[in-house]
N, C-alpha and C. Protein backbone atom coordinates (compact mmCIF):
# COMPACT_ATOMS: atom_id res chain seq x y z
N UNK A 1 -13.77 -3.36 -6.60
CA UNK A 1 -14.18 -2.74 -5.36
C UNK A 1 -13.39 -1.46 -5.17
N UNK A 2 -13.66 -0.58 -4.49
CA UNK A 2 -13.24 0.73 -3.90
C UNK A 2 -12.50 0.27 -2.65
N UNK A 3 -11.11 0.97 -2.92
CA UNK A 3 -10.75 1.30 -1.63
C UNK A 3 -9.79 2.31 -0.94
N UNK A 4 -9.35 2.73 -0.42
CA UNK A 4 -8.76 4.04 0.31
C UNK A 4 -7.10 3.47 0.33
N UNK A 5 -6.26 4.08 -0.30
CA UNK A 5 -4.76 3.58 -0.20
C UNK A 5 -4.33 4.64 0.32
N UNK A 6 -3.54 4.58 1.62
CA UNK A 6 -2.99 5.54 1.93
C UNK A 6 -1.00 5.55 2.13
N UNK A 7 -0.51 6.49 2.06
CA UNK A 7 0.85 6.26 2.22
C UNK A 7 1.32 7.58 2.79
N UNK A 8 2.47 6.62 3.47
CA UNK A 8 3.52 7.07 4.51
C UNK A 8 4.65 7.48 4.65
N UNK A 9 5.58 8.67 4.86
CA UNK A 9 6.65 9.13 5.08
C UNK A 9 7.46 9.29 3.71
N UNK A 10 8.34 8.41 3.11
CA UNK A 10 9.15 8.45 1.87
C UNK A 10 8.37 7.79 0.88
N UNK A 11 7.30 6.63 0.84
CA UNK A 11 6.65 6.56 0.23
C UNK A 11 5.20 7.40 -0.19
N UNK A 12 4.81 8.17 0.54
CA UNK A 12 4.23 9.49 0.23
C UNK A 12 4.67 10.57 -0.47
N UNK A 13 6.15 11.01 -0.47
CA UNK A 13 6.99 11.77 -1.00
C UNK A 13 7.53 11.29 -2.19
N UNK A 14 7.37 9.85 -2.51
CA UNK A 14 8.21 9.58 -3.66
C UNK A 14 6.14 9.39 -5.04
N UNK A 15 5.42 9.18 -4.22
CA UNK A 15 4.31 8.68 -5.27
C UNK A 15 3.84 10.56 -5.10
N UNK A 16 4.05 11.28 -4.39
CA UNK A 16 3.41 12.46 -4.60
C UNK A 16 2.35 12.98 -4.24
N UNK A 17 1.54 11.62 -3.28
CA UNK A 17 0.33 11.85 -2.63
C UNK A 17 0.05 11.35 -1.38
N UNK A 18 -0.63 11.82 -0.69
CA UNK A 18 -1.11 11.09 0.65
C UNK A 18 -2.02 10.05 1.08
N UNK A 19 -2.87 10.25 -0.13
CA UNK A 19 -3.99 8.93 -0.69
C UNK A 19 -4.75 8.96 -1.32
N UNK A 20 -5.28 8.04 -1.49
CA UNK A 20 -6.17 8.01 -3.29
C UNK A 20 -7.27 6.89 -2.85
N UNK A 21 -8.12 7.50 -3.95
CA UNK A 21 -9.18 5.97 -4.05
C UNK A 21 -8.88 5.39 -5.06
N UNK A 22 -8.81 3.90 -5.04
CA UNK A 22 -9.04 3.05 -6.52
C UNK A 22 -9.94 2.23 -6.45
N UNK A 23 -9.96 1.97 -7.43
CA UNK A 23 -10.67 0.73 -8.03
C UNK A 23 -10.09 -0.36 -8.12
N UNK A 24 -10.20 -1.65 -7.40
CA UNK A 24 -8.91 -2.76 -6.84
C UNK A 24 -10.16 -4.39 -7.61
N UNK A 25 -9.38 -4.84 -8.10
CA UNK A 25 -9.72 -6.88 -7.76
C UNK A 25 -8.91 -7.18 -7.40
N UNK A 26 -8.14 -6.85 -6.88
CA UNK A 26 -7.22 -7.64 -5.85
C UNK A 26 -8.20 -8.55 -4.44
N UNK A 27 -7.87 -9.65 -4.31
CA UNK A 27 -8.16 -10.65 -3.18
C UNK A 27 -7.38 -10.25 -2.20
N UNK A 28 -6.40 -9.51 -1.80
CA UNK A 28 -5.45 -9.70 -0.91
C UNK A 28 -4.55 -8.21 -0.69
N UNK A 29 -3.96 -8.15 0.53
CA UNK A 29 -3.18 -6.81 0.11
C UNK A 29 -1.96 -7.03 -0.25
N UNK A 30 -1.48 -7.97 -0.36
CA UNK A 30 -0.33 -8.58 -1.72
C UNK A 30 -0.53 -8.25 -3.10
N UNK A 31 -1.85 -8.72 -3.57
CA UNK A 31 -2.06 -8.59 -4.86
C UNK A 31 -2.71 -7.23 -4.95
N UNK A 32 -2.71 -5.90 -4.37
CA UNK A 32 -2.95 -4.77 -4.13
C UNK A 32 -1.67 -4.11 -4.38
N UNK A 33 -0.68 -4.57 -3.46
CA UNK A 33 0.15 -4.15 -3.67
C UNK A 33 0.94 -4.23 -5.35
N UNK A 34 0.97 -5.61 -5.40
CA UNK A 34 1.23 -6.13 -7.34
C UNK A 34 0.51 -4.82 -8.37
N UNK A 35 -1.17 -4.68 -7.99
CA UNK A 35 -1.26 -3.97 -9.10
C UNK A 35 -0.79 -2.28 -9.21
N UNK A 36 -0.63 -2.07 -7.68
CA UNK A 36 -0.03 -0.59 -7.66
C UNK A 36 1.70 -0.78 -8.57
N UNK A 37 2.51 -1.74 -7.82
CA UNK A 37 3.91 -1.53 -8.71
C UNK A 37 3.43 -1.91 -10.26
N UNK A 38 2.56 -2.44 -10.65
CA UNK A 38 2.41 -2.36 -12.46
C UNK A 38 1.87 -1.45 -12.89
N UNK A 39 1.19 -0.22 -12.25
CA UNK A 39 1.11 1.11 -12.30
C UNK A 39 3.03 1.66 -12.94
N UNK A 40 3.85 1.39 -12.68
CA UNK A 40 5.06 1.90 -13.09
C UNK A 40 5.53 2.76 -12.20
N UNK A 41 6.85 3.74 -12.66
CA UNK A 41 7.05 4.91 -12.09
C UNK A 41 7.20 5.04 -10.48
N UNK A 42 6.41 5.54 -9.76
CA UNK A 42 6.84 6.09 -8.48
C UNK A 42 6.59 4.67 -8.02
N UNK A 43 5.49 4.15 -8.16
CA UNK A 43 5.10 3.01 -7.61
C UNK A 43 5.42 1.72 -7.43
N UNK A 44 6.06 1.83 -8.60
CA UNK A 44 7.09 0.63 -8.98
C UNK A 44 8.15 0.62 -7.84
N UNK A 45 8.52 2.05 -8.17
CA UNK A 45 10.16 1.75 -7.58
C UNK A 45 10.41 1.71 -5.72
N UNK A 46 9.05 2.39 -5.45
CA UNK A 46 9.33 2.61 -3.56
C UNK A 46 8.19 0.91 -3.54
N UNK A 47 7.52 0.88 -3.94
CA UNK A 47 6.54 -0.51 -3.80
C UNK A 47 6.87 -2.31 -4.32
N UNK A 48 8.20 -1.91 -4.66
CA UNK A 48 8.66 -3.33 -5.18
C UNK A 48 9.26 -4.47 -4.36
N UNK A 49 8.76 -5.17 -4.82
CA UNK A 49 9.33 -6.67 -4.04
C UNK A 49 11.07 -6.39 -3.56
N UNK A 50 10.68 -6.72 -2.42
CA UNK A 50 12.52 -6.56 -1.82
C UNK A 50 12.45 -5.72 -1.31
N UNK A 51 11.35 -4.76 -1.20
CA UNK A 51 12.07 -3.03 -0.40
C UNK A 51 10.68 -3.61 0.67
N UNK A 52 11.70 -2.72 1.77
CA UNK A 52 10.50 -3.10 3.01
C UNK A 52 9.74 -2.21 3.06
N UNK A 53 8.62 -2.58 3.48
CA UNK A 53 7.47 -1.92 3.06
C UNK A 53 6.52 -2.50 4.64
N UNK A 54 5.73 -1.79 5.07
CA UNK A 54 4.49 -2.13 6.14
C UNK A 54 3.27 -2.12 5.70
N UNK A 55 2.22 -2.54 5.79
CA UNK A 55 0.67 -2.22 5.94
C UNK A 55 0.30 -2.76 6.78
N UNK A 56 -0.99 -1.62 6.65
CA UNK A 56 -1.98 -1.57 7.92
C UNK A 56 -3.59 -1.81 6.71
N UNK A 57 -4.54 -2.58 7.54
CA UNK A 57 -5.91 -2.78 6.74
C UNK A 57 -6.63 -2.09 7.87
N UNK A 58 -7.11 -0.76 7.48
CA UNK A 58 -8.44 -0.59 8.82
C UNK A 58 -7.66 0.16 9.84
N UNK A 59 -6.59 0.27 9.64
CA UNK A 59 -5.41 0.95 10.86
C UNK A 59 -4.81 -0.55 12.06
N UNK A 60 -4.70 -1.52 11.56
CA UNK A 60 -4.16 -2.41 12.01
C UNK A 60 -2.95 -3.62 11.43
N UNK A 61 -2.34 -3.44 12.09
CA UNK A 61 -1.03 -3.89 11.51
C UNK A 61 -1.18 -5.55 10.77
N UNK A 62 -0.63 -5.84 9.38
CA UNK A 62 -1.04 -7.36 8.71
C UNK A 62 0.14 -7.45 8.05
N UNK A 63 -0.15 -8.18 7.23
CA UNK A 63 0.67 -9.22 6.20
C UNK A 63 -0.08 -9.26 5.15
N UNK A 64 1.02 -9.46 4.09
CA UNK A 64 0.38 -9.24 2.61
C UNK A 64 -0.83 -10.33 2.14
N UNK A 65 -1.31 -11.35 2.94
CA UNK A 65 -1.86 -12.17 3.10
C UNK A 65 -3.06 -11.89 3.17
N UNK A 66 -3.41 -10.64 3.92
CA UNK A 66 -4.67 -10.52 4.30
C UNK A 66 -5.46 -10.04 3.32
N UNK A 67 -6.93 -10.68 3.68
CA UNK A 67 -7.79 -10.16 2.47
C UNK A 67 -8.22 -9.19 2.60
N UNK A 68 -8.89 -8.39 1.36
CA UNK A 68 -8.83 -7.12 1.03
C UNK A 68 -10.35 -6.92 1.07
N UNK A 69 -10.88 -5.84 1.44
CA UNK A 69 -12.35 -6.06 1.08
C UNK A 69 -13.45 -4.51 1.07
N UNK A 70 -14.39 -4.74 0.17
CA UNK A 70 -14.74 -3.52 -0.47
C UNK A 70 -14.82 -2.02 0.92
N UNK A 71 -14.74 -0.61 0.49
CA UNK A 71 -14.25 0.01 1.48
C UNK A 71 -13.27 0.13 2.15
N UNK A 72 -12.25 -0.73 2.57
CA UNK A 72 -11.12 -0.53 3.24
C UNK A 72 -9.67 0.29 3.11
N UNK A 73 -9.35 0.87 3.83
CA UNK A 73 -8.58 1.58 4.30
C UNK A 73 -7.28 0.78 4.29
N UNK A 74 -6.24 0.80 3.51
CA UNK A 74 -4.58 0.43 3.28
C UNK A 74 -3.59 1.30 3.34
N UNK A 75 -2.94 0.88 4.54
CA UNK A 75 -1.57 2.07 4.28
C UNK A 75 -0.65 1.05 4.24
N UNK A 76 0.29 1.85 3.26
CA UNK A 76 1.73 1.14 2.95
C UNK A 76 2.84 2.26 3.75
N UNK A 77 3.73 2.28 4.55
CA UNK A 77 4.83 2.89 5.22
C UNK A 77 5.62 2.07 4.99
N UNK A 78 6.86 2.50 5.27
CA UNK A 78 8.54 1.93 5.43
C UNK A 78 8.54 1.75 7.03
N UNK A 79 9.35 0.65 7.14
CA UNK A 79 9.57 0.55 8.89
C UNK A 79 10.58 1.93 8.99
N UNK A 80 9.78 1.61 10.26
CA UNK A 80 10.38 2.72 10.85
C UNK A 80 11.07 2.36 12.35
N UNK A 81 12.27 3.25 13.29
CA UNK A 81 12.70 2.90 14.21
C UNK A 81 12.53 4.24 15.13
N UNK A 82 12.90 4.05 16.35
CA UNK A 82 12.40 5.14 17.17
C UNK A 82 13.54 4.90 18.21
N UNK A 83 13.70 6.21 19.23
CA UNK A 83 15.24 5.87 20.45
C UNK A 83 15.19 6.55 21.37
């Protein structure tokens, strides 16, 4: 399926782009996330298990849990804090 990955703040700056289309079988935005860090390189290293990381499906805030589905819109950001 097609879908719209978008990224945020230091993870935008470290992959070099603001967003992309791919081509995903991922079930989930967990396993979305999996096949971007086996991409290697930028992706690996800001997208890896242990580093905090956010998404949004559709512009709404989830968990890596949620399913993924053809068309949709994914952003990955770093938390962020505000004062």
């Amino acid at each position: 399926m097609k879908v719209t990955v978008k990224y945020f703040a230091s993870i935008r700056e470290a992959i070099g782009a603001g967003s992309e289309q791919r081509d995903s079988s991922a079930a989930t935005l967990g396993a979305l996330r999996d096949e971007l860090i086996a991409l290697g390189g930028a992706y690996a290293d800001c997208l890896a298990r242990g580093k905090a990381v956010r998404l949004a499906l559709n512009q709404d805030m989830c968990d890596e849990s949620t399913a993924l589905g053809e068309g949709a819109e994914v952003a990955f950001f770093p938390p962020v804090t505000g004062g």
